[in-house]
Protein backbone atom coordinates (compact mmCIF):
# COMPACT_ATOMS: atom_id res chain seq x y z
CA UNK A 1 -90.75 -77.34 12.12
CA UNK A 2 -88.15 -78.04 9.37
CA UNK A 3 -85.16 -76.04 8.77
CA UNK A 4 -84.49 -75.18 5.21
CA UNK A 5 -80.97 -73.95 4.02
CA UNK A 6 -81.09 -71.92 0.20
CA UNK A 7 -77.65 -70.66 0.53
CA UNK A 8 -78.33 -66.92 0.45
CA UNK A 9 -80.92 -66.92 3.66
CA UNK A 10 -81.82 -69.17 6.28
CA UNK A 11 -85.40 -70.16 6.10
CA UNK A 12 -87.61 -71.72 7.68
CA UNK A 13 -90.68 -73.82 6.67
CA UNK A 14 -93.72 -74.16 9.42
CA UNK A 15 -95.43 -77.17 8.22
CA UNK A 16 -98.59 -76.61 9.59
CA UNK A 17 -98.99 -72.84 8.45
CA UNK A 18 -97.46 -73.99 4.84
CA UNK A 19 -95.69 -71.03 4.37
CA UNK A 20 -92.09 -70.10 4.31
CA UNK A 21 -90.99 -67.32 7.14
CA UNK A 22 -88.05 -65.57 7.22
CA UNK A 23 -85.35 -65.87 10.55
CA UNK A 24 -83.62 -63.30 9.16
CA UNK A 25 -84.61 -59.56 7.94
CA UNK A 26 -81.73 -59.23 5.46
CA UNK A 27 -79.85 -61.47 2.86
CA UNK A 28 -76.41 -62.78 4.72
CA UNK A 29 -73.80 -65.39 3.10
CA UNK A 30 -74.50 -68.35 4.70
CA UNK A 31 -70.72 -69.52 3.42
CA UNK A 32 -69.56 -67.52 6.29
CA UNK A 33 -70.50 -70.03 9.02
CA UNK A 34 -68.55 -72.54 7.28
CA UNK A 35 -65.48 -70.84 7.29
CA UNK A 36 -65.42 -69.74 11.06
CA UNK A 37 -62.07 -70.84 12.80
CA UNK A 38 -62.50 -72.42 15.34
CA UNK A 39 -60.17 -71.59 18.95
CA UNK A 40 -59.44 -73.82 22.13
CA UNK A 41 -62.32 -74.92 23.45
CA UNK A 42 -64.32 -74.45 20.50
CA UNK A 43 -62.18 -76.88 18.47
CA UNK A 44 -65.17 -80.38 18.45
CA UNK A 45 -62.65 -83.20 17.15
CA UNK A 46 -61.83 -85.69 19.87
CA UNK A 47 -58.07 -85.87 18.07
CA UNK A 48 -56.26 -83.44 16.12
CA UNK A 49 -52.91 -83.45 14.50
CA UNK A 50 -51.06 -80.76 16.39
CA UNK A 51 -48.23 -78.65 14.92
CA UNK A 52 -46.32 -76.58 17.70
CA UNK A 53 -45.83 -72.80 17.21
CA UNK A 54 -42.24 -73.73 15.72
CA UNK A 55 -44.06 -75.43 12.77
CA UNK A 56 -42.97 -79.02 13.81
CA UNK A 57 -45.47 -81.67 13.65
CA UNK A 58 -46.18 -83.49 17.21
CA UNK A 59 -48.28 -85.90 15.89
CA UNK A 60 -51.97 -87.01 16.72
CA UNK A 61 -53.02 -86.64 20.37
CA UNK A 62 -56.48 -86.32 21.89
CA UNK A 63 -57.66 -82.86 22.23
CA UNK A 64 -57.25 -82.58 25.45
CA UNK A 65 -53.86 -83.81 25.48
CA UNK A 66 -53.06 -80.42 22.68
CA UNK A 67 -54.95 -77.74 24.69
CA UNK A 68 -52.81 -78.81 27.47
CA UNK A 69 -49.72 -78.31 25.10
CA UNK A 70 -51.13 -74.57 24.42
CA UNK A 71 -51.39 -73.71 27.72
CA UNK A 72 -48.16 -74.81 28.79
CA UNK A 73 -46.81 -72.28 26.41
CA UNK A 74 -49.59 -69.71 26.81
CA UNK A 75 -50.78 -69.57 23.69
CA UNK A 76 -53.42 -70.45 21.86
CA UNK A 77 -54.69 -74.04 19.86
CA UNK A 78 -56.11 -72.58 16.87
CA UNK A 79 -57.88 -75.50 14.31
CA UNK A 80 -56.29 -74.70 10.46
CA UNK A 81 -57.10 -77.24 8.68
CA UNK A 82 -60.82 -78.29 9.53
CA UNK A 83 -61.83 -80.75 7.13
CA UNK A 84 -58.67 -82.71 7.21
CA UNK A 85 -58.99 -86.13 8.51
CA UNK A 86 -57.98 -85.11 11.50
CA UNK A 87 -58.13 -82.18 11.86
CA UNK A 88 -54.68 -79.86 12.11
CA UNK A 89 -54.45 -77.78 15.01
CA UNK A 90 -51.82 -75.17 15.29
CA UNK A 91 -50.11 -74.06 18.59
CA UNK A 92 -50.11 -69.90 18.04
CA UNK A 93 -50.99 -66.25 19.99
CA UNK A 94 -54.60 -65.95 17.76
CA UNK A 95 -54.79 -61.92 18.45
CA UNK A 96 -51.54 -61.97 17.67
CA UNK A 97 -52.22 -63.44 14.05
CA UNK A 98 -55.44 -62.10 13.36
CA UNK A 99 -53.62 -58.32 13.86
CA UNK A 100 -50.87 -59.61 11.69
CA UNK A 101 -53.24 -60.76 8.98
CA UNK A 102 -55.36 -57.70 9.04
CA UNK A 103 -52.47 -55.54 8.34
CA UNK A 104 -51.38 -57.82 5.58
CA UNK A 105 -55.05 -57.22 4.15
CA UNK A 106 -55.17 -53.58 4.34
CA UNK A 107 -51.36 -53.94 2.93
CA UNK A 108 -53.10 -56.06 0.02
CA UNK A 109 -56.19 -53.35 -0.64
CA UNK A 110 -53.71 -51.15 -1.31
CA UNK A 111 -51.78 -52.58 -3.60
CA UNK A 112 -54.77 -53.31 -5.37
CA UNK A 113 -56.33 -49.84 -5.28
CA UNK A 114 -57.03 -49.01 -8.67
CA UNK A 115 -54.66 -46.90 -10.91
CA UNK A 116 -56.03 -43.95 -12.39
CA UNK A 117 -55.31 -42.55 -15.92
CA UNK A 118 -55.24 -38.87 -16.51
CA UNK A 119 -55.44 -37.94 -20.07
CA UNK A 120 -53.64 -34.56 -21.07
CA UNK A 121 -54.67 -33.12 -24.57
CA UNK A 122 -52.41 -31.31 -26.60
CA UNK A 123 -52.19 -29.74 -30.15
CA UNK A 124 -49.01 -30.23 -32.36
CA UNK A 125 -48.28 -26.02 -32.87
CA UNK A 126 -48.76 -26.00 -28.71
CA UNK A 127 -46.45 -22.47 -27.86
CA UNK A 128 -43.63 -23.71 -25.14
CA UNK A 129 -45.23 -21.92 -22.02
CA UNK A 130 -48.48 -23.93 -23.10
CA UNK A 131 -46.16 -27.15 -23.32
CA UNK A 132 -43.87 -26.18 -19.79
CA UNK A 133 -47.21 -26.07 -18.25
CA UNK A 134 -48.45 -28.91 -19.57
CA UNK A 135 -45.35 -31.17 -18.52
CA UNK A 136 -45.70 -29.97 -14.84
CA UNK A 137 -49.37 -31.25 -14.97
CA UNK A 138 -47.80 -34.33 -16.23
CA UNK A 139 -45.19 -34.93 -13.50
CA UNK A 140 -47.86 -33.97 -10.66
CA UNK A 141 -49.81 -36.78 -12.08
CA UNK A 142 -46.61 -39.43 -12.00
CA UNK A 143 -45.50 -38.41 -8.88
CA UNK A 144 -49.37 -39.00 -6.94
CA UNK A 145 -49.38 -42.15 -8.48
CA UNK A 146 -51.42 -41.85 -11.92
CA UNK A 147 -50.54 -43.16 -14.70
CA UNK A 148 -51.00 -40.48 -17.87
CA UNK A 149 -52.60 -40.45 -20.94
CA UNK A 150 -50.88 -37.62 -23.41
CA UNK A 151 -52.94 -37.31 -26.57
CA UNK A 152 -51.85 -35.28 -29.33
CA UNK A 153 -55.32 -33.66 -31.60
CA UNK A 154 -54.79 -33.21 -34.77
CA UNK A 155 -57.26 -30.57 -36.40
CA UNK A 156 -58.00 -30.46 -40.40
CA UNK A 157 -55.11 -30.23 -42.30
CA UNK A 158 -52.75 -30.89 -39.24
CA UNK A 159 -53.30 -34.87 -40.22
CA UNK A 160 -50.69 -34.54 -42.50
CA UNK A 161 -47.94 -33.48 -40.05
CA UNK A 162 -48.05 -36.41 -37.63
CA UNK A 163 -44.37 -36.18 -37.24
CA UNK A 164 -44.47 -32.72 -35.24
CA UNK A 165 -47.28 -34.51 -32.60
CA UNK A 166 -44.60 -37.22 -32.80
CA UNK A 167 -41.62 -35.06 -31.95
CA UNK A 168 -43.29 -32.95 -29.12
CA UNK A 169 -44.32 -36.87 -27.38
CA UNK A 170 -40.43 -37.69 -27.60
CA UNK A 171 -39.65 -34.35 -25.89
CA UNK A 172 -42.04 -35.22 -23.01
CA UNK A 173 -40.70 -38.33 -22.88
CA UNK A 174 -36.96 -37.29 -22.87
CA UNK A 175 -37.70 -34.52 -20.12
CA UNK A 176 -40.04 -36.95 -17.80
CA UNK A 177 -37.66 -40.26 -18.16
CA UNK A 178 -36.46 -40.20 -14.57
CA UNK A 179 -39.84 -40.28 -13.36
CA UNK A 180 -41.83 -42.14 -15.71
CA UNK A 181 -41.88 -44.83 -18.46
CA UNK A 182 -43.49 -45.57 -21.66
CA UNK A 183 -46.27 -48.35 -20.80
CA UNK A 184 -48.01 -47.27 -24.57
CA UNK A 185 -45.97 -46.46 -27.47
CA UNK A 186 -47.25 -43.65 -29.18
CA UNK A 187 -49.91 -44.82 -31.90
CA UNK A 188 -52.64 -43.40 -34.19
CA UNK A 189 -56.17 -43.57 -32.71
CA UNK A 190 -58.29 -42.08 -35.32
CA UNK A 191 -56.92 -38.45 -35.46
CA UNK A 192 -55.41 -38.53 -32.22
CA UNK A 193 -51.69 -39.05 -31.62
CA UNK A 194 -51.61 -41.34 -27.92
CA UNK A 195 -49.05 -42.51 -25.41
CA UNK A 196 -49.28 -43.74 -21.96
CA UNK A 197 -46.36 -43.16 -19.52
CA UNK A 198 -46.85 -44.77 -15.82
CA UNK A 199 -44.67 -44.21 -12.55
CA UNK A 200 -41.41 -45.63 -12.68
């Protein structure tokens, strides 16, 4: 029997059958086992270059010889740079630093969660209750977060009096300034009048 790696499953190949059998049911990333890190007793080099858990460097010292340096402090020898010739081990509390890092990647997710844009249509005669309503649909959407997307629609003749689209957009903006900024000047997209304020 001859084990066959393809990078997306593990496979292996029965030479006598001549056919190719699957060990696993479902498609895994086999980049994952390359990656694991590796903790105390798990670490496999016979000499590591050991870092303390103030950051100093201690030098190179048979494995042994670190683990015995972790436990002395009760902590943990945690291997951080495998491939390094050798490798560096670092003196640390692991489930300490693993619950550190997962906050910092929840922290990161959502920082990254995607901004939405809300787009509020308006028409250039719009009657001021129409526009007072409007602008507290606008600030809603700054204040949760969203960034908004104010297009004036011109109708027919209206084309011609792109300055009055243009005038109510600079009384939107000087009413919402201490909440919001311009991120899109307004500009002509076809017949449509469009700026883009986001969250200050």
């Amino acid at each position: 029997m001859v084990f066959v790696l393809d990078f997306n499953r593990l496979l292996w190949y029965n030479i006598k059958e001549q056919k190719v059998n699957h060990l696993f049911h479902k498609p895994f990333n086999i980049w994952r086992w390359f990656f694991i890190v590796r903790v105390n007793n798990q670490i496999r080099a016979s000499q590591v270059l050991l870092i303390d858990d103030d950051g100093n460097k201690l030098g190179i010292m048979p494995i042994d010889e670190a683990l015995s340096h972790a436990e002395e402090k009760e902590l943990d020898l945690v291997e951080v740079a495998p491939n390094a010739s050798p490798p560096v081990c670092k003196v640390m509390n692991y489930g300490k630093y693993r619950y550190e890092q997962s906050k910092r990647e929840k922290s990161a997710k959502k920082r990254q969660k995607a901004v939405k844009i809300k787009e509020i249509r308006i028409r250039p005669k719009i009657a001021e209750h129409d526009f007072q309503f409007t602008k507290k649909h606008i600030e809603r959407f700054i204040q949760e977060g969203s960034k908004v997307k104010v297009v004036v629609a011109f109708w027919g003749r209206e084309i011609s009096h792109v300055d009055i689209g243009q005038e109510k957009l600079e009384r939107l903006i000087s009413e919402l300034n201490e909440i919001c900024e311009i991120e899109q000047q307004p500009k002509m997209e076809g017949r449509n009048l469009v700026m883009i304020l986001s969250p200050k």
